[in-house]
PDB file of N, CA and C in Angstrom:
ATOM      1  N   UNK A   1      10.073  -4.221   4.615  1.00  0.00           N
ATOM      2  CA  UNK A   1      10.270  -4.085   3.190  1.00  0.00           C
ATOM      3  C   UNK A   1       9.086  -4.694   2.446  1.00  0.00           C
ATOM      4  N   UNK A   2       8.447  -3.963   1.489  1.00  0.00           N
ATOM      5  CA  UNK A   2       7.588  -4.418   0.683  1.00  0.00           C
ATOM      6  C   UNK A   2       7.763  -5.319  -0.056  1.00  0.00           C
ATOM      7  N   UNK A   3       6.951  -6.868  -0.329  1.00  0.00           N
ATOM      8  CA  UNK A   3       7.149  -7.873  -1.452  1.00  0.00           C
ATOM      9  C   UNK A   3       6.472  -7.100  -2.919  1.00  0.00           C
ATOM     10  N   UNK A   4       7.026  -7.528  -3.828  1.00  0.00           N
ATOM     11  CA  UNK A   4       6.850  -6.875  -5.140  1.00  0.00           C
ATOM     12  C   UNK A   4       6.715  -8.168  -5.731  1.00  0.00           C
ATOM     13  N   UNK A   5       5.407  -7.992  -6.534  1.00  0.00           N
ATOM     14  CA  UNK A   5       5.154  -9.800  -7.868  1.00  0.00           C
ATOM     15  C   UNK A   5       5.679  -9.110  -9.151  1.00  0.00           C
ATOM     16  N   UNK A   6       6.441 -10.221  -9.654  1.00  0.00           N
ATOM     17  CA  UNK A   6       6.956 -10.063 -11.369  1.00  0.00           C
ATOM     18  C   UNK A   6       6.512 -11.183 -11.899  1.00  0.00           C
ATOM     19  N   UNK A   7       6.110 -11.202 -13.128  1.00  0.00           N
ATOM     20  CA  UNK A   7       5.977 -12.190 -14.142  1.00  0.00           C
ATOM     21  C   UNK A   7       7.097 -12.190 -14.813  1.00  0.00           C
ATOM     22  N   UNK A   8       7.572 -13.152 -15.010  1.00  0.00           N
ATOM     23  CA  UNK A   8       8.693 -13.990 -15.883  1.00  0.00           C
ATOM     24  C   UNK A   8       8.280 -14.625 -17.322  1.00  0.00           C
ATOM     25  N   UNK A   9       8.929 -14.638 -18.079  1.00  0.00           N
ATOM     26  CA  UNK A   9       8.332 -14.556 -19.440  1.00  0.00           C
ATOM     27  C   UNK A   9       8.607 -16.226 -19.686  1.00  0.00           C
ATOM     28  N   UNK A  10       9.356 -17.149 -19.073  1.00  0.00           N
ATOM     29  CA  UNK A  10       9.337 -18.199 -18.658  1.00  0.00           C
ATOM     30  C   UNK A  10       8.933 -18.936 -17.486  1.00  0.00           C
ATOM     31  N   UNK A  11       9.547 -18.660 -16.231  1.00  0.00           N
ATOM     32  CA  UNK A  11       9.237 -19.133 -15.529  1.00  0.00           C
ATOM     33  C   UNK A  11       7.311 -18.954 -14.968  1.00  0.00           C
ATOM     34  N   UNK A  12       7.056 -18.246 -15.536  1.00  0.00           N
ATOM     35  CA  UNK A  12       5.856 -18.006 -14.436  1.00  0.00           C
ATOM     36  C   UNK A  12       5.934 -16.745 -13.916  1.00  0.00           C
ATOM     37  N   UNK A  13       5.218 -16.461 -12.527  1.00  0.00           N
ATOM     38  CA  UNK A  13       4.721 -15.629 -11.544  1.00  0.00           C
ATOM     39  C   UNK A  13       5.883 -15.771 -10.414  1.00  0.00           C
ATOM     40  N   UNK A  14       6.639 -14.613  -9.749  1.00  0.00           N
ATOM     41  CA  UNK A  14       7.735 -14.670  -8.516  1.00  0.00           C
ATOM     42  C   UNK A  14       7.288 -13.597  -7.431  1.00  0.00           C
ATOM     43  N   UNK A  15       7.894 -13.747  -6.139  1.00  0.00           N
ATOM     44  CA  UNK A  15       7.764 -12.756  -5.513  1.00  0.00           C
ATOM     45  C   UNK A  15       8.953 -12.426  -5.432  1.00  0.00           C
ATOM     46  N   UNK A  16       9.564 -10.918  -4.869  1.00  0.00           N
ATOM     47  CA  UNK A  16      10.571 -10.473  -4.600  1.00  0.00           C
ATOM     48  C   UNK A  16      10.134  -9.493  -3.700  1.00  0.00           C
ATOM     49  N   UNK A  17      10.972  -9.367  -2.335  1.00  0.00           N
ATOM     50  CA  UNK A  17      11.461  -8.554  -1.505  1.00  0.00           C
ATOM     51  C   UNK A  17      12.243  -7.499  -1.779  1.00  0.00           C
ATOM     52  N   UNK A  18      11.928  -6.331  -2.008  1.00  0.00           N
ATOM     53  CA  UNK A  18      12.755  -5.317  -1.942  1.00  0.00           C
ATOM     54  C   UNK A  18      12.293  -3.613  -1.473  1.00  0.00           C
ATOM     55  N   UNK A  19      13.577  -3.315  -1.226  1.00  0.00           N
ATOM     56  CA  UNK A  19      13.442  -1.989  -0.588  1.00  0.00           C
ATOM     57  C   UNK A  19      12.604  -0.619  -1.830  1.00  0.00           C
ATOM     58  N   UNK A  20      11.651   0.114  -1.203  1.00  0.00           N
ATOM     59  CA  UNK A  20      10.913   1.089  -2.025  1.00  0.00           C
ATOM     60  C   UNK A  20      11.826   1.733  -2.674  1.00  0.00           C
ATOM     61  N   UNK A  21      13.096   2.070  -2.563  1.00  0.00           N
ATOM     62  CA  UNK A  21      14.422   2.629  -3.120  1.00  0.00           C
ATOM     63  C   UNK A  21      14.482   1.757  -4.112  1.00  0.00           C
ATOM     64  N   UNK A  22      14.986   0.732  -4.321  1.00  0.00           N
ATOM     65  CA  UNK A  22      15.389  -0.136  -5.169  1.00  0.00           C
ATOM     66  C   UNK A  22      14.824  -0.159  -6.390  1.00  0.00           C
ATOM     67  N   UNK A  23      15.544  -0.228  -7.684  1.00  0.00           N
ATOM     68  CA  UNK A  23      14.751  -0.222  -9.098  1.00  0.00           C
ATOM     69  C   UNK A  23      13.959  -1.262  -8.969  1.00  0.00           C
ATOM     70  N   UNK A  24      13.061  -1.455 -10.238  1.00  0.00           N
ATOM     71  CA  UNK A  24      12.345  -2.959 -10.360  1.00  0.00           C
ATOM     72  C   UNK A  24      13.582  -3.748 -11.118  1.00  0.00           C
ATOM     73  N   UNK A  25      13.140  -5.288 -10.797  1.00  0.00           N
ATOM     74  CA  UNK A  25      14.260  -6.043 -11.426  1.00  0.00           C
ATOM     75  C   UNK A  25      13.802  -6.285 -13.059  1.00  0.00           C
ATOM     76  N   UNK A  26      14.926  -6.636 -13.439  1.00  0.00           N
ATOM     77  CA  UNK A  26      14.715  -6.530 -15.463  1.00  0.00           C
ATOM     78  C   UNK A  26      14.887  -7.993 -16.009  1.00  0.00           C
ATOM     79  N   UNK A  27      15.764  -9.119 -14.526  1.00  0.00           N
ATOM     80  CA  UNK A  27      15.740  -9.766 -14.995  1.00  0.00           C
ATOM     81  C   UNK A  27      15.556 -10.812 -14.480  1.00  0.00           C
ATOM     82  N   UNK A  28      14.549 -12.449 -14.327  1.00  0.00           N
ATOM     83  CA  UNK A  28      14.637 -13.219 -13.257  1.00  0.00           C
ATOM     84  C   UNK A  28      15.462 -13.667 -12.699  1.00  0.00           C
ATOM     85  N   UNK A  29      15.796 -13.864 -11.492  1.00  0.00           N
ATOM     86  CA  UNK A  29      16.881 -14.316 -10.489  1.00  0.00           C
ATOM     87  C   UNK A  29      17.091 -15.811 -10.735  1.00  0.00           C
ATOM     88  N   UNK A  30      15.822 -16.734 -11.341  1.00  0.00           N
ATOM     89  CA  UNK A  30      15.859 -18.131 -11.868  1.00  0.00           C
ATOM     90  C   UNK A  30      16.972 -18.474 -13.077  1.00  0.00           C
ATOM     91  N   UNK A  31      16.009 -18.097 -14.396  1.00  0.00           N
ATOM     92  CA  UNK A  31      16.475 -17.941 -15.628  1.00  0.00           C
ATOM     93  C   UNK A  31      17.253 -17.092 -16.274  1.00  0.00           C
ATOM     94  N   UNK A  32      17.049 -16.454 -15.798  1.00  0.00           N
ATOM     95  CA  UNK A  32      17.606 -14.751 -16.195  1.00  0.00           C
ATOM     96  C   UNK A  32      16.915 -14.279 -17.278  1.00  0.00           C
ATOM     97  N   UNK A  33      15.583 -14.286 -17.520  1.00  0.00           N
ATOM     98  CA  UNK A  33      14.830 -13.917 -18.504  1.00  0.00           C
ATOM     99  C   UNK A  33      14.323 -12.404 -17.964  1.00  0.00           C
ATOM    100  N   UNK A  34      13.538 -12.035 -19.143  1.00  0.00           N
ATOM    101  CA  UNK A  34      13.083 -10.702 -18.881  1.00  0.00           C
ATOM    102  C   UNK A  34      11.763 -10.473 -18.166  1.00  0.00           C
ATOM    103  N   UNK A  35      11.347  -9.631 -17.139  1.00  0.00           N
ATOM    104  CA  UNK A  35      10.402  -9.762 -16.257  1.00  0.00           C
ATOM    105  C   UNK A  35      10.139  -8.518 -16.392  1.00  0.00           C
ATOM    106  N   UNK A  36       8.910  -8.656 -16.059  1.00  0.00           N
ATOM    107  CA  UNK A  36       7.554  -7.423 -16.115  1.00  0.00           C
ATOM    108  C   UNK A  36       7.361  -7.448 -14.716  1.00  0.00           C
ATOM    109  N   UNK A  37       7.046  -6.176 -13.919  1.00  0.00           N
ATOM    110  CA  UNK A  37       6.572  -6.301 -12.273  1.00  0.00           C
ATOM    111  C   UNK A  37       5.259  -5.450 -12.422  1.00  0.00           C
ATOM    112  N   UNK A  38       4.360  -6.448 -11.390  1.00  0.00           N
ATOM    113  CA  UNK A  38       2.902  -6.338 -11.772  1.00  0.00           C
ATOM    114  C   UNK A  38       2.512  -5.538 -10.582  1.00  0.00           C
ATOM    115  N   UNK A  39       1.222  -4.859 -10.717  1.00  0.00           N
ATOM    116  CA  UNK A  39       0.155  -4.188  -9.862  1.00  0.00           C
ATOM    117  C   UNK A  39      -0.003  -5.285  -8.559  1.00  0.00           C
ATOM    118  N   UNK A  40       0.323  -5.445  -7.536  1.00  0.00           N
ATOM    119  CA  UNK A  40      -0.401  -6.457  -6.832  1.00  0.00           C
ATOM    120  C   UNK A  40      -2.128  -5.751  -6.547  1.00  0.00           C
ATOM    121  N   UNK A  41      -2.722  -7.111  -6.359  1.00  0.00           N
ATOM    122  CA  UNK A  41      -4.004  -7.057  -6.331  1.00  0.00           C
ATOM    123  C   UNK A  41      -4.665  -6.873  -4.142  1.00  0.00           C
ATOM    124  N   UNK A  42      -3.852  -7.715  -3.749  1.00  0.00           N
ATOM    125  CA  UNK A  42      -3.712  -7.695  -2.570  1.00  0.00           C
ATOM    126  C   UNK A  42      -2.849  -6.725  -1.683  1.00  0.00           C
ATOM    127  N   UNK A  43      -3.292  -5.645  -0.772  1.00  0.00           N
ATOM    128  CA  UNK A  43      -2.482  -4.707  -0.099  1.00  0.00           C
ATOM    129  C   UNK A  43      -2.866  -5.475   1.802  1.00  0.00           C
ATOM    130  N   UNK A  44      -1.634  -6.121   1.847  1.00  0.00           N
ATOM    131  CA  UNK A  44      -2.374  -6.048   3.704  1.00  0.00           C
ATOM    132  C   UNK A  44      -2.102  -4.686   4.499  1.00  0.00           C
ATOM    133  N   UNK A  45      -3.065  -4.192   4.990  1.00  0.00           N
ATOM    134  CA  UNK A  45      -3.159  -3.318   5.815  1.00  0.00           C
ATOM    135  C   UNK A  45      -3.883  -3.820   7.454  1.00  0.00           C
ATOM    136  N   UNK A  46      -2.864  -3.054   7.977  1.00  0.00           N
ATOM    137  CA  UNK A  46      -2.886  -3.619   9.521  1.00  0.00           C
ATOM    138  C   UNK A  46      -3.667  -2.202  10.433  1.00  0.00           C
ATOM    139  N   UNK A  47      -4.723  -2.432  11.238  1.00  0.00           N
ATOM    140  CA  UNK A  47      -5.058  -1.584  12.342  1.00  0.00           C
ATOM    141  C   UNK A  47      -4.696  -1.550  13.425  1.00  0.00           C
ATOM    142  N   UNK A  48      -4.396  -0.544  13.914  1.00  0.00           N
ATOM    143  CA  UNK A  48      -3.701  -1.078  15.406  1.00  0.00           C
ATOM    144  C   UNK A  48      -4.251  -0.047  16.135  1.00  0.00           C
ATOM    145  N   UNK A  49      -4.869  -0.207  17.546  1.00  0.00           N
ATOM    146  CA  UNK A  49      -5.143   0.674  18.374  1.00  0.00           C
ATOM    147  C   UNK A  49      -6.227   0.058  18.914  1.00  0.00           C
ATOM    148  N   UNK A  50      -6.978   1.054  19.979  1.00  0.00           N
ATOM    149  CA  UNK A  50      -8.153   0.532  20.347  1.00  0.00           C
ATOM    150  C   UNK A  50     -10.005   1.350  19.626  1.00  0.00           C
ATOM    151  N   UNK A  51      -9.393   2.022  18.195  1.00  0.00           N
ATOM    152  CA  UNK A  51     -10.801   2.277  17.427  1.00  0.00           C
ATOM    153  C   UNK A  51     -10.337   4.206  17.346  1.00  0.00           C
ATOM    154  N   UNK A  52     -11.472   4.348  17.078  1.00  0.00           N
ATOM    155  CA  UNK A  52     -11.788   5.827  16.749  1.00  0.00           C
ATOM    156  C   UNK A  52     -12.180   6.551  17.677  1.00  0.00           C
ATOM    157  N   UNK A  53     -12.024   7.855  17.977  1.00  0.00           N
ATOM    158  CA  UNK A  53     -12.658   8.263  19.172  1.00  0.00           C
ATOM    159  C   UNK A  53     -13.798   9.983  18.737  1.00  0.00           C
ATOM    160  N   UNK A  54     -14.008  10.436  19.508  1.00  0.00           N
ATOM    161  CA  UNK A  54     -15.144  11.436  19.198  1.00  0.00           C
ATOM    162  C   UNK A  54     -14.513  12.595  18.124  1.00  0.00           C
ATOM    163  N   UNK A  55     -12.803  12.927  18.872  1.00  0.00           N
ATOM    164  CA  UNK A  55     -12.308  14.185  18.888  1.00  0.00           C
ATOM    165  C   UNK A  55     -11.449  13.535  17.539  1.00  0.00           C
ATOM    166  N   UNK A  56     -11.384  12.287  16.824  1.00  0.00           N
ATOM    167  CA  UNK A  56     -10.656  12.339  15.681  1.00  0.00           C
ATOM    168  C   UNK A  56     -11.595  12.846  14.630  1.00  0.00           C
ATOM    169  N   UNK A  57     -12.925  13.353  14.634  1.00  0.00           N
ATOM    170  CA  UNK A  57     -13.597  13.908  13.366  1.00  0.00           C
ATOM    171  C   UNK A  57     -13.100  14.830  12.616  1.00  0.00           C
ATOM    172  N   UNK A  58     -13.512  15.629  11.695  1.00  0.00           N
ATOM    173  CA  UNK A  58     -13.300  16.678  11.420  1.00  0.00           C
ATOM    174  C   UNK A  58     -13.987  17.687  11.872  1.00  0.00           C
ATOM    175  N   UNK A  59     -15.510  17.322  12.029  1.00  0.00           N
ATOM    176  CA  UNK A  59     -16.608  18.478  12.267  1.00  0.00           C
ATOM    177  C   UNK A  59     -16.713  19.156  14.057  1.00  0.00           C
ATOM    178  N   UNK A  60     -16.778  20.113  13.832  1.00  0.00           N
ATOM    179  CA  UNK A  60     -16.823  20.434  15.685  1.00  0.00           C
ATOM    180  C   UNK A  60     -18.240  20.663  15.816  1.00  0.00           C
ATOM    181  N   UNK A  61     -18.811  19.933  16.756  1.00  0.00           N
ATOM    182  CA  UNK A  61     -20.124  19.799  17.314  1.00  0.00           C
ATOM    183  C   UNK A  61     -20.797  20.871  18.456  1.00  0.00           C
ATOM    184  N   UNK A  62     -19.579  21.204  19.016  1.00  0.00           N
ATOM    185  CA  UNK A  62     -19.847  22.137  19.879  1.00  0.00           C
ATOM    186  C   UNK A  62     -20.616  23.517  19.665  1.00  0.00           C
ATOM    187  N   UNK A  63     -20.352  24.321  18.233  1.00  0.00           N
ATOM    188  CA  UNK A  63     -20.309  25.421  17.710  1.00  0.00           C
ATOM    189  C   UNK A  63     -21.588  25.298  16.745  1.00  0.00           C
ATOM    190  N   UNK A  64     -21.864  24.381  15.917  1.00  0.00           N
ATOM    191  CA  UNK A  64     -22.377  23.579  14.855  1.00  0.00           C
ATOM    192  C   UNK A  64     -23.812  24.090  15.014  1.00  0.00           C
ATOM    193  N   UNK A  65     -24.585  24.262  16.673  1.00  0.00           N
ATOM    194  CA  UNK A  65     -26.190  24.218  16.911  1.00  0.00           C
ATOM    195  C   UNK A  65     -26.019  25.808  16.947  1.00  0.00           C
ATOM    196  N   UNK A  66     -25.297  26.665  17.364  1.00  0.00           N
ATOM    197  CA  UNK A  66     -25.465  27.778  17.840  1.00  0.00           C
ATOM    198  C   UNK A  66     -24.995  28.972  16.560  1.00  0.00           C
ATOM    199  N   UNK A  67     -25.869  30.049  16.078  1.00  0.00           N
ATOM    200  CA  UNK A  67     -25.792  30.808  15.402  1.00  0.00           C
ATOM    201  C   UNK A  67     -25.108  32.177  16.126  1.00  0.00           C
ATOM    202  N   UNK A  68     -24.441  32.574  15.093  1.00  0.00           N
ATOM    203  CA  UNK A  68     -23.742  33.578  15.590  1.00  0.00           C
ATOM    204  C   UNK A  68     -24.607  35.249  15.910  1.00  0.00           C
ATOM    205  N   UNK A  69     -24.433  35.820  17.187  1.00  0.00           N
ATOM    206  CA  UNK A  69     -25.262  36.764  17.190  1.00  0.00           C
ATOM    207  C   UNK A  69     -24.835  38.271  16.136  1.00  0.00           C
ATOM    208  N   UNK A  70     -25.886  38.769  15.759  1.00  0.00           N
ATOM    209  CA  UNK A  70     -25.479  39.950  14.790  1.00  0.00           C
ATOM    210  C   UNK A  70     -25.818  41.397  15.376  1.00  0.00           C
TER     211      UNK A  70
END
């Protein structure tokens, strides 16, 4: 589940956990004031595997040198 940042119009800056389904919240879970949910600035993105290989390109190399006969 994705963390989502809200600003609180009192308290400050919060994080919240919630599901991509889920509305944004309207109101802090602290105070119960009214909250704005912000752009995060930070996305972690994870790589996993062992890299790139020849055949994930787009371009085919094979065909690429050789002109077609007419």
């Amino acid at each position: 589940m994705p963390i989502y940042e809200y600003k609180c119009a009192k308290c400050g800056h919060f994080e919240q956990q919630q599901s991509i389904k889920d509305n944004p919240l309207a109101h802090c879970p602290t105070c119960h004031g009214p909250v704005q949910r912000l752009i995060s600035k930070s996305v972690g993105i994870i790589f996993k595997g062992s890299g790139f290989y020849i055949n994930d390109s787009k371009s085919d190399s094979k065909g690429s040198s050789e002109t077609p006969a007419s």
